[in-house]
C-alpha atoms as a PDB file:
ATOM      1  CA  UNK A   1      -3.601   4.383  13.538  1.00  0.00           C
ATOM      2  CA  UNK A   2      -4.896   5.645  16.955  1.00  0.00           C
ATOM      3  CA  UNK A   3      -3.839   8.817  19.005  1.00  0.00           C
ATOM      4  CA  UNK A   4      -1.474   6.732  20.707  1.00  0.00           C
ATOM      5  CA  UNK A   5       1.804   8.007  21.039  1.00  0.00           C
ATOM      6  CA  UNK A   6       4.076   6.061  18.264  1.00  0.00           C
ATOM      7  CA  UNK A   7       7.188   8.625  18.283  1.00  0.00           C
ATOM      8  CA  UNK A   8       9.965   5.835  18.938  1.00  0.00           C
ATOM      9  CA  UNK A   9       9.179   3.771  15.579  1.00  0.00           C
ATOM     10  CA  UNK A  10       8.416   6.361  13.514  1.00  0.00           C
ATOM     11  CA  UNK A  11      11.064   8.663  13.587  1.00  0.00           C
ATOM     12  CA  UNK A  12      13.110   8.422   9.964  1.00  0.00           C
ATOM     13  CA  UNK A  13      15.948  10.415   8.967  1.00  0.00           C
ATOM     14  CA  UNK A  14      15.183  13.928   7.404  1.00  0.00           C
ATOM     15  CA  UNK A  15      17.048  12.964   4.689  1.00  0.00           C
ATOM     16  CA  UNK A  16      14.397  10.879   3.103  1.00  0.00           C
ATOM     17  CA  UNK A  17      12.022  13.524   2.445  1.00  0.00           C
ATOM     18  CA  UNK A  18      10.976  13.673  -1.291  1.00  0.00           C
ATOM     19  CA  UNK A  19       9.820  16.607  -2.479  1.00  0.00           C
ATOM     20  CA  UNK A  20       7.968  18.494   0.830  1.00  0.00           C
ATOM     21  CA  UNK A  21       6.892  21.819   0.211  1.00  0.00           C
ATOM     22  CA  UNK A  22       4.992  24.079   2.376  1.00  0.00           C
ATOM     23  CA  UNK A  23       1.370  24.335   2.048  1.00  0.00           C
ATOM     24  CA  UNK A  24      -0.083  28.090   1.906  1.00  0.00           C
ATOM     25  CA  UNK A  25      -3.189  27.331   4.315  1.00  0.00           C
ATOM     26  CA  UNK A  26      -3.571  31.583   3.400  1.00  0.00           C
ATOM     27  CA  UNK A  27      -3.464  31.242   0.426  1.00  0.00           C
ATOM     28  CA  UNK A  28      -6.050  28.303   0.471  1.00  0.00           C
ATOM     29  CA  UNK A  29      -8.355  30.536   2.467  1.00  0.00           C
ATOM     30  CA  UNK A  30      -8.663  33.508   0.074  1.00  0.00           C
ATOM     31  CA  UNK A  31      -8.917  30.920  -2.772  1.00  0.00           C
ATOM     32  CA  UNK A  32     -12.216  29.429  -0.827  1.00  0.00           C
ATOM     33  CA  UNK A  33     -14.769  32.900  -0.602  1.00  0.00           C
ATOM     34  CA  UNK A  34     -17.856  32.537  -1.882  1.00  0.00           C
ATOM     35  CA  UNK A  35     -16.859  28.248  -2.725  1.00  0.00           C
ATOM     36  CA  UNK A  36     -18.088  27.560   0.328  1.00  0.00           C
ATOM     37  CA  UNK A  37     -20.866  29.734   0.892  1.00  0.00           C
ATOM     38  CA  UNK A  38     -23.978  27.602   0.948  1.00  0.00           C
ATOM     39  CA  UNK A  39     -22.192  24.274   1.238  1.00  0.00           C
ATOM     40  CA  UNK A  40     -24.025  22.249   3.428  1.00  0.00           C
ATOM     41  CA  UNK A  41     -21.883  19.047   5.321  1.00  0.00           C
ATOM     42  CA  UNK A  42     -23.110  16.334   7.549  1.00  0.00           C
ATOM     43  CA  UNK A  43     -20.218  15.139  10.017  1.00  0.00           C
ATOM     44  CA  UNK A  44     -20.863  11.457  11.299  1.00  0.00           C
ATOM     45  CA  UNK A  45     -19.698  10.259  14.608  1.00  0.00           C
ATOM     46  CA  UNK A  46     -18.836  14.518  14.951  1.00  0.00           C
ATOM     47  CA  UNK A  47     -18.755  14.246  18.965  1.00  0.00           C
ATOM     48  CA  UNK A  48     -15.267  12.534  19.043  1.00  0.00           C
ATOM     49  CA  UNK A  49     -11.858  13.874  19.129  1.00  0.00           C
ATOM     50  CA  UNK A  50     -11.628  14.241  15.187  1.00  0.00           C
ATOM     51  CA  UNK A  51     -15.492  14.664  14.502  1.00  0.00           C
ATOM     52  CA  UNK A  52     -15.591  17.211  17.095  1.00  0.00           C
ATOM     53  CA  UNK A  53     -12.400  19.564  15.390  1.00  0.00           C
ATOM     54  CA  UNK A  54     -13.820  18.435  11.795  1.00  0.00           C
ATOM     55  CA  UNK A  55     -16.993  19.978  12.855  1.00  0.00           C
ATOM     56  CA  UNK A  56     -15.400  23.175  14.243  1.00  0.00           C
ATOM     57  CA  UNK A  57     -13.080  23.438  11.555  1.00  0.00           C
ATOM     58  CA  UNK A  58     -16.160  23.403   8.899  1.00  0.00           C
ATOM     59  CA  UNK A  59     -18.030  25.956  11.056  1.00  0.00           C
ATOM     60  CA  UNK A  60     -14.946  28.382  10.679  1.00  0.00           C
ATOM     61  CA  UNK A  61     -15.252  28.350   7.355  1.00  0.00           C
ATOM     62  CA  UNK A  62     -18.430  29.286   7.205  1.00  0.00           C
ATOM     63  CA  UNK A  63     -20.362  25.766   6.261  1.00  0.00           C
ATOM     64  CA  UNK A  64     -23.367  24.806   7.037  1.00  0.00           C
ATOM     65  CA  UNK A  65     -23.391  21.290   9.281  1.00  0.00           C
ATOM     66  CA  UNK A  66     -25.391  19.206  10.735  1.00  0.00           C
ATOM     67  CA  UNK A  67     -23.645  16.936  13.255  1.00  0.00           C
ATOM     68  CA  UNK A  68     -24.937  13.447  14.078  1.00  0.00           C
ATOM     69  CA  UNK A  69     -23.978  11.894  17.344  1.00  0.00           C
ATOM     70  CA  UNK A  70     -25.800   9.576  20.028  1.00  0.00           C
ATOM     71  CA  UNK A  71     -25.061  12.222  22.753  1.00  0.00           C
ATOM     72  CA  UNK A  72     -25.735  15.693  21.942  1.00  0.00           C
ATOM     73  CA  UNK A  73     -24.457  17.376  24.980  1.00  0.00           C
ATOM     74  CA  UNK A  74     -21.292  16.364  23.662  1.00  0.00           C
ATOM     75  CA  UNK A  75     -21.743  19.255  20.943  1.00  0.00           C
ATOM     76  CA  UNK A  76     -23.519  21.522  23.749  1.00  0.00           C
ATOM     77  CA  UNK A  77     -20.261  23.599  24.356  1.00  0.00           C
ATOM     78  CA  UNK A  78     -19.984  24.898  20.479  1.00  0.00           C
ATOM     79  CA  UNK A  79     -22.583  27.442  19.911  1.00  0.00           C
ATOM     80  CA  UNK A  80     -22.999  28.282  15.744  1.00  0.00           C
ATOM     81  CA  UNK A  81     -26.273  29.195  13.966  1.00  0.00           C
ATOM     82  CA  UNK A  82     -25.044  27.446  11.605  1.00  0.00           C
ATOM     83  CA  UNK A  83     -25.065  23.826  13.194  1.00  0.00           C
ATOM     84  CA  UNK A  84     -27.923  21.263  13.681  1.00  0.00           C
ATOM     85  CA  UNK A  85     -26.994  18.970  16.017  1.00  0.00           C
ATOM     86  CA  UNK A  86     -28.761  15.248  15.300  1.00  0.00           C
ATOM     87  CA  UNK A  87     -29.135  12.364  17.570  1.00  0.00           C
ATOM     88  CA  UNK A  88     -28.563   9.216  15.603  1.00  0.00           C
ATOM     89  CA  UNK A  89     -26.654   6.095  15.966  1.00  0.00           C
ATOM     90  CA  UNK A  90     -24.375   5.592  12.066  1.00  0.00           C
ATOM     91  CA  UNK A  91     -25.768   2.260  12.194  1.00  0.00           C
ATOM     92  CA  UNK A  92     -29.407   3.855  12.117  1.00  0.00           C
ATOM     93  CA  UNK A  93     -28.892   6.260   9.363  1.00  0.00           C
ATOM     94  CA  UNK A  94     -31.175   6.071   6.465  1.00  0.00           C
ATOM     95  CA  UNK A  95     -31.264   7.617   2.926  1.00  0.00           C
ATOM     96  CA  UNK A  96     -33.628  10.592   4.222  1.00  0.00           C
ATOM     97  CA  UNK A  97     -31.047  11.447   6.989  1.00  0.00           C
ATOM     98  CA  UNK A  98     -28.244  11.930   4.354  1.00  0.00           C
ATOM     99  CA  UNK A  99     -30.133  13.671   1.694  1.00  0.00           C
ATOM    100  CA  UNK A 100     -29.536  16.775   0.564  1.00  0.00           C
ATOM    101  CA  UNK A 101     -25.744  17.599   1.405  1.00  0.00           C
ATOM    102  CA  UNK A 102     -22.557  18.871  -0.419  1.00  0.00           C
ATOM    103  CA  UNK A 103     -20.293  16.834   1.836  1.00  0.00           C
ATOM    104  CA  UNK A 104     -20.485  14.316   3.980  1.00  0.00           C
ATOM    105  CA  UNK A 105     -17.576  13.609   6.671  1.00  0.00           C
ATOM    106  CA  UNK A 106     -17.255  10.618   8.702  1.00  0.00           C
ATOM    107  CA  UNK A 107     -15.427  10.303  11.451  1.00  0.00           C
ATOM    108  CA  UNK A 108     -16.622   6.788  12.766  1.00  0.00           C
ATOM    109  CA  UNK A 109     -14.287   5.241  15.521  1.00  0.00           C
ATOM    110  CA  UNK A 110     -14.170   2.368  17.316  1.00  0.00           C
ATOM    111  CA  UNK A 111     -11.266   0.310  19.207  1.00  0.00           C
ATOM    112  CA  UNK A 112     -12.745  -2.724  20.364  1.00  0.00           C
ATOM    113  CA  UNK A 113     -15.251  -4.393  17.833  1.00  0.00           C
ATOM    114  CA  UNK A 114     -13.005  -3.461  14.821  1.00  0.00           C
ATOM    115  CA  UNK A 115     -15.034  -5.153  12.399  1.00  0.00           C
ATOM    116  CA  UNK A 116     -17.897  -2.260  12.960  1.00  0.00           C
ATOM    117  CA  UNK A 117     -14.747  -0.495  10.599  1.00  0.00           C
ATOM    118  CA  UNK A 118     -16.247  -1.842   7.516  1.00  0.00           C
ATOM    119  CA  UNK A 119     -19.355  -3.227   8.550  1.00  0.00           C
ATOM    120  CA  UNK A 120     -20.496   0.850   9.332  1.00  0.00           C
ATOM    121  CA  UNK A 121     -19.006   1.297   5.173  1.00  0.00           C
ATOM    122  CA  UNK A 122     -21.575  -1.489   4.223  1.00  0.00           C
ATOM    123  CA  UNK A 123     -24.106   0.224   5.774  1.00  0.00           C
ATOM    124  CA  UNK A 124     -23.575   4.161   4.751  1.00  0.00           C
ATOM    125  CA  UNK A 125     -22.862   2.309   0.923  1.00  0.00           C
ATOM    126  CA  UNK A 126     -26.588   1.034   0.953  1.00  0.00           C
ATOM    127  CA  UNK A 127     -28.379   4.094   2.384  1.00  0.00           C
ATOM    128  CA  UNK A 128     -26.075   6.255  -0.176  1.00  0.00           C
ATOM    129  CA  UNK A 129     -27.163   4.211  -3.246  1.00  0.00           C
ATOM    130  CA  UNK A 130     -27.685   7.381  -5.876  1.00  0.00           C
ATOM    131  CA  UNK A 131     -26.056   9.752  -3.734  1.00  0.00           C
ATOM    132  CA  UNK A 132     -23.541  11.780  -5.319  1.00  0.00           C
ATOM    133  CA  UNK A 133     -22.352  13.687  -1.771  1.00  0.00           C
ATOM    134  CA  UNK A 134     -18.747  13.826  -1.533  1.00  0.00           C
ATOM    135  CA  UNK A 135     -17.724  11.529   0.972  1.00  0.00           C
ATOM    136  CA  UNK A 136     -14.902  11.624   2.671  1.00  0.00           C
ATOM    137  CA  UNK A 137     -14.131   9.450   5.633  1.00  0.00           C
ATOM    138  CA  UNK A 138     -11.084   9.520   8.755  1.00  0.00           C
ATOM    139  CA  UNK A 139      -8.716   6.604   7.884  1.00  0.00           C
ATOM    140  CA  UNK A 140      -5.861   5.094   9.517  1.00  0.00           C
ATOM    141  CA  UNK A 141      -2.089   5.545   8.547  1.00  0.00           C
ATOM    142  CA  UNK A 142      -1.062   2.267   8.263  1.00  0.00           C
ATOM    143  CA  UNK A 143      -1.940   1.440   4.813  1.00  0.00           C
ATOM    144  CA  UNK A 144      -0.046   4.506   3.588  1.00  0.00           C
ATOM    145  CA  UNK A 145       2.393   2.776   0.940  1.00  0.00           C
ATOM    146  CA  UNK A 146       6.544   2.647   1.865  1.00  0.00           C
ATOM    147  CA  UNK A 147       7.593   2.815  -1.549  1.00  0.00           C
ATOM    148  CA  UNK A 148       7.078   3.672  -5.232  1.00  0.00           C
ATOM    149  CA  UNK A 149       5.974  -0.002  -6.460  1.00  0.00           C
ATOM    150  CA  UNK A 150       3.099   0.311  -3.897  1.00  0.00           C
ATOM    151  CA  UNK A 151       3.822  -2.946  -2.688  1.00  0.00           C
ATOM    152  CA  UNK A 152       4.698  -2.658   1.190  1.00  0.00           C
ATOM    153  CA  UNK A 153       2.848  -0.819   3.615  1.00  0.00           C
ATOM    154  CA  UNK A 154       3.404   0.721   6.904  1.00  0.00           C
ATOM    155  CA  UNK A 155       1.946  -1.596   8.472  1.00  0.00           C
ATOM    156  CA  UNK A 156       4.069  -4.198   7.024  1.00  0.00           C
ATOM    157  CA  UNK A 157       7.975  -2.495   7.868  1.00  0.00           C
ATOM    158  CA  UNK A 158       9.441  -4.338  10.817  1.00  0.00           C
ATOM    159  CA  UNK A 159       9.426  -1.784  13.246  1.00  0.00           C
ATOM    160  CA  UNK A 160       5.140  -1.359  13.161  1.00  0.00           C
ATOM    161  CA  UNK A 161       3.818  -2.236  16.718  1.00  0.00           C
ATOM    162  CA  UNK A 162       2.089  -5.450  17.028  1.00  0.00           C
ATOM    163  CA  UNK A 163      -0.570  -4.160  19.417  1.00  0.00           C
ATOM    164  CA  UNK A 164      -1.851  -1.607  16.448  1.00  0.00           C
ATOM    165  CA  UNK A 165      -1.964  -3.965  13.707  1.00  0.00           C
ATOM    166  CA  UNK A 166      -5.978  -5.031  14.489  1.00  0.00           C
ATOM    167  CA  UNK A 167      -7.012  -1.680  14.398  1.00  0.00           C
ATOM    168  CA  UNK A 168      -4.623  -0.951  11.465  1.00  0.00           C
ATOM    169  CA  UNK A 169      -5.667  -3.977   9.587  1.00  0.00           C
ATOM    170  CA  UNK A 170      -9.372  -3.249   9.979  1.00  0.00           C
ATOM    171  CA  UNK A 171      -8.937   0.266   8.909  1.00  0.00           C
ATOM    172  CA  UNK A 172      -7.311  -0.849   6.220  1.00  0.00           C
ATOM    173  CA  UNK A 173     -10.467  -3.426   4.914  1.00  0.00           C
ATOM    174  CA  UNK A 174     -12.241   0.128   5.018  1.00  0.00           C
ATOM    175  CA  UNK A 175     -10.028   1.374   2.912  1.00  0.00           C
ATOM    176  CA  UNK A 176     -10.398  -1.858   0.431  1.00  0.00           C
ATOM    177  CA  UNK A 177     -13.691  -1.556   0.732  1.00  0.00           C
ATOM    178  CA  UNK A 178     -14.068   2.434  -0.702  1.00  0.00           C
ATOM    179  CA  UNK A 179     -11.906   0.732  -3.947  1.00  0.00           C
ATOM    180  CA  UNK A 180     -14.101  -1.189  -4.635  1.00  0.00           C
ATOM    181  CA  UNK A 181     -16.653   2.300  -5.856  1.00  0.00           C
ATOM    182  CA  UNK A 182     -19.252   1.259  -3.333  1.00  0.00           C
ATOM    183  CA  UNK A 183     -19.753   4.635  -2.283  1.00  0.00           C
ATOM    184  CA  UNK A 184     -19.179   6.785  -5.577  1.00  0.00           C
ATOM    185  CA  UNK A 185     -17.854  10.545  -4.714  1.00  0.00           C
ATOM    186  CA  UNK A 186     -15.165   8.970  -2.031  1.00  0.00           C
ATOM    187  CA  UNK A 187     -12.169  10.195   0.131  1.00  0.00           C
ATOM    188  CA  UNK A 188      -9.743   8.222   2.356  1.00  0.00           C
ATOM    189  CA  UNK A 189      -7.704  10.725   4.435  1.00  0.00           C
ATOM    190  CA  UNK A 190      -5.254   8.904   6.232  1.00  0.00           C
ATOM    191  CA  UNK A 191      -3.464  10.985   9.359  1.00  0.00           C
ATOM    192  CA  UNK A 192      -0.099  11.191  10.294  1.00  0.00           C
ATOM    193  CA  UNK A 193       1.196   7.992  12.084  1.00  0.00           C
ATOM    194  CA  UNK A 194       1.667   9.759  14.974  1.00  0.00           C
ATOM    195  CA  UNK A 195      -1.236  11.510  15.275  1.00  0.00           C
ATOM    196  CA  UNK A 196      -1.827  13.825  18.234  1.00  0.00           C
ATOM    197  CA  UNK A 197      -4.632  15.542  19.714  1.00  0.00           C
ATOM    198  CA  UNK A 198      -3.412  17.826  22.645  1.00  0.00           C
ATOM    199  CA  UNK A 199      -0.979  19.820  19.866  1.00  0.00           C
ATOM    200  CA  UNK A 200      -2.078  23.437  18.903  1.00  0.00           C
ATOM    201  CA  UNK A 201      -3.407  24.242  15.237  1.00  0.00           C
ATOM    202  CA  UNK A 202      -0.526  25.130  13.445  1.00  0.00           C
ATOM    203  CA  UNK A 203      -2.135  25.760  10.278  1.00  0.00           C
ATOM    204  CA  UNK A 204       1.329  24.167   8.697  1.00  0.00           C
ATOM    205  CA  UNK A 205       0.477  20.391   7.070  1.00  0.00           C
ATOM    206  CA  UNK A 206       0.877  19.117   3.666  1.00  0.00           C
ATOM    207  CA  UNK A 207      -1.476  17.052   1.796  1.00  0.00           C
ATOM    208  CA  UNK A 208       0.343  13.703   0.491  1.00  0.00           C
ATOM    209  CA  UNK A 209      -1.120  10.862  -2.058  1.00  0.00           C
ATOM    210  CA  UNK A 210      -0.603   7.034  -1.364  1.00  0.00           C
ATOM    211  CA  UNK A 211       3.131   6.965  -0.156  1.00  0.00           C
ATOM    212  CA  UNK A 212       4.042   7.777   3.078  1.00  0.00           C
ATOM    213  CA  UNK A 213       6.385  10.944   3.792  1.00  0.00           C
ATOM    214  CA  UNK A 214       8.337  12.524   6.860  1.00  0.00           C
ATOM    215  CA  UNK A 215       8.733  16.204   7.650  1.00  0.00           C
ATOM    216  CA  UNK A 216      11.754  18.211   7.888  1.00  0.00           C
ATOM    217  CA  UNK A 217      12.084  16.730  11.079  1.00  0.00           C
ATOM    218  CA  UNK A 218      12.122  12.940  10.037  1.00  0.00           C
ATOM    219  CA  UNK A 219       8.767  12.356  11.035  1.00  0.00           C
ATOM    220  CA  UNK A 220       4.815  11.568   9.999  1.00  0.00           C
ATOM    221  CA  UNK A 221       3.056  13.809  12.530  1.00  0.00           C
ATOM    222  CA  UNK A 222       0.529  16.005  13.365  1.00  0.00           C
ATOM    223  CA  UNK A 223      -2.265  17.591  14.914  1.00  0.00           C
ATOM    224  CA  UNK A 224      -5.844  16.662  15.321  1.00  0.00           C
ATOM    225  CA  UNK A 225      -6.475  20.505  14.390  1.00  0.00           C
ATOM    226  CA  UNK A 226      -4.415  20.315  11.500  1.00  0.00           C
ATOM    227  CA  UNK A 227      -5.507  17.257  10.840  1.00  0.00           C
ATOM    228  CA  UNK A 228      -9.023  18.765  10.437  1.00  0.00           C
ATOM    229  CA  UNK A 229      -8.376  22.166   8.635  1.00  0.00           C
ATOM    230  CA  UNK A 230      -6.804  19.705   5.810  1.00  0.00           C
ATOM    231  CA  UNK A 231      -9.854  17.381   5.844  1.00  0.00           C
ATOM    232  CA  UNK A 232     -12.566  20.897   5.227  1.00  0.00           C
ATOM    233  CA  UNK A 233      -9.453  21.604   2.310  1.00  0.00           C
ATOM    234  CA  UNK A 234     -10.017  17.949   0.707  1.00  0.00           C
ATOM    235  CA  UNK A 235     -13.849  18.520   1.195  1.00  0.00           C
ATOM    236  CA  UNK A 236     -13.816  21.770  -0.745  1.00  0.00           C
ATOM    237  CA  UNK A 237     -11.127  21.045  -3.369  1.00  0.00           C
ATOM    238  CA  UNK A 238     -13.199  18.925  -6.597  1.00  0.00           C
ATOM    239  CA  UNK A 239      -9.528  18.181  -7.270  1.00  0.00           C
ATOM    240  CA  UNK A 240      -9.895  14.854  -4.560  1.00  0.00           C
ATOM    241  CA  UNK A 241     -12.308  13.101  -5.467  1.00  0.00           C
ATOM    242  CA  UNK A 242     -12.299   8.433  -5.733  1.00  0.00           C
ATOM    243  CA  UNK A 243      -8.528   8.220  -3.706  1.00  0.00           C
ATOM    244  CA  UNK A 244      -6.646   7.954  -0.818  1.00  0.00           C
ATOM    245  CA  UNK A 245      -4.214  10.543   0.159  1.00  0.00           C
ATOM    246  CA  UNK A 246      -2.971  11.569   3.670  1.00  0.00           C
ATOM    247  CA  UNK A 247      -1.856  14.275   5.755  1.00  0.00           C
ATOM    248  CA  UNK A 248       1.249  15.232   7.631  1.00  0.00           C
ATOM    249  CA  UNK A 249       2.139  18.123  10.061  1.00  0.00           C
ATOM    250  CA  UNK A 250       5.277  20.127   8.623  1.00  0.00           C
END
């Protein structure tokens, strides 16, 4: 789901939580060293509000990125040896452009023409024919499952806005779409429902699978910076790897 603010639906009591337990992002850190030396990630779309923080976030850790936007002086405020920055609409990617690299992140976003959701998929499928990249991609929340059967979705409980359920349904033919093993290294990472981009890194999230949880506080939320720190995680672990799992602020 979008950035928009969701709070009044989402809220659930605390005690629903299953099993939450705190994520060491320290721990994670020491773990990484020389991991990600030398990694090299390409961040699609990385001049919007996630691709922006993803390509921060991967910069921290020492990665080496190359960024592909249409405007570049978008990325002109974030000065890093080790970023390219490349101007290039997704659509106009070829095989060439995404040789070559560990990782590759996108962050493709669009609110109006929501069939561009999996109709950008298509596209980054056929140019990554024989490309064994890990790819992992921004996803929505709203397929995140409500219970253990797997057979209701967010998107489906009473309460879900009607004016997200376009965006949420086309996210979620994205999402159908990766099943299907058209791109072969592949990661969904679905945000928290209420997903929020003027909150501070925290460096406190937890990394869910397919069903969706609440925090201590009775809630799926999060940071855009948090948000991205677990998405460079996902990208580094070999753990995640041809699945969906999601993220949640704690």
């Amino acid at each position: 789901m979008s950035n928009i603010n969701r709070r009044g639906f989402l809220k659930i009591g605390a005690g629903s939580l299953l099993g939450l337990t705190l994520l060491s992002t320290l721990s994670f850190a020491q773990d990484l060293g020389a991991g990600a030396s030398g990694k090299k990630v390409a961040v699609l779309s990385a001049s919007g509000r996630a691709g922006k923080l993803i390509t921060q976030e991967a910069l921290a850790k020492g990665l080496s990125v190359t960024a592909f936007v249409r405007d570049s002086k978008k990325l002109a405020d974030i000065k890093n040896a080790n970023l390219k920055v490349v101007e290039k609409d997704i659509f106009a990617l070829t095989a060439s452009d995404l040789s070559g690299f560990d990782i590759i992140i996108d962050a493709f976003g669009e609110w109006q023409n929501l069939e561009l959701h999996k109709k950008h998929l298509e596209h980054l499928a056929s140019v990554l024919k024989g490309n064994d990249a890990k790819f992992l991609i921004v996803g929505g929340a709203s397929s995140l499952y409500m219970d253990k059967s797997h057979t209701t979705q967010l998107i489906d409980t009473p309460s879900f806005p009607d004016e997200f359920k376009p965006l949420a349904s086309a996210q979620a033919e994205g999402l159908a779409f990766l099943r299907t093993g058209a791109i072969t290294n592949w990661v969904h990472v679905s945000p928290p429902a209420d997903f929020v981009f003027d909150a501070p890194k925290s460096g406190k999230y937890k990394i869910i699978g397919e069903e969706f949880e609440v925090n201590a506080n009775g809630e799926s939320k999060g940071s855009y910076a948090d948000y991205a720190a677990a998405m460079i995680e996902i990208a580094l672990d070999p753990k995640y790897n041809k699945e969906r799992v999601g993220v949640i602020g704690l």
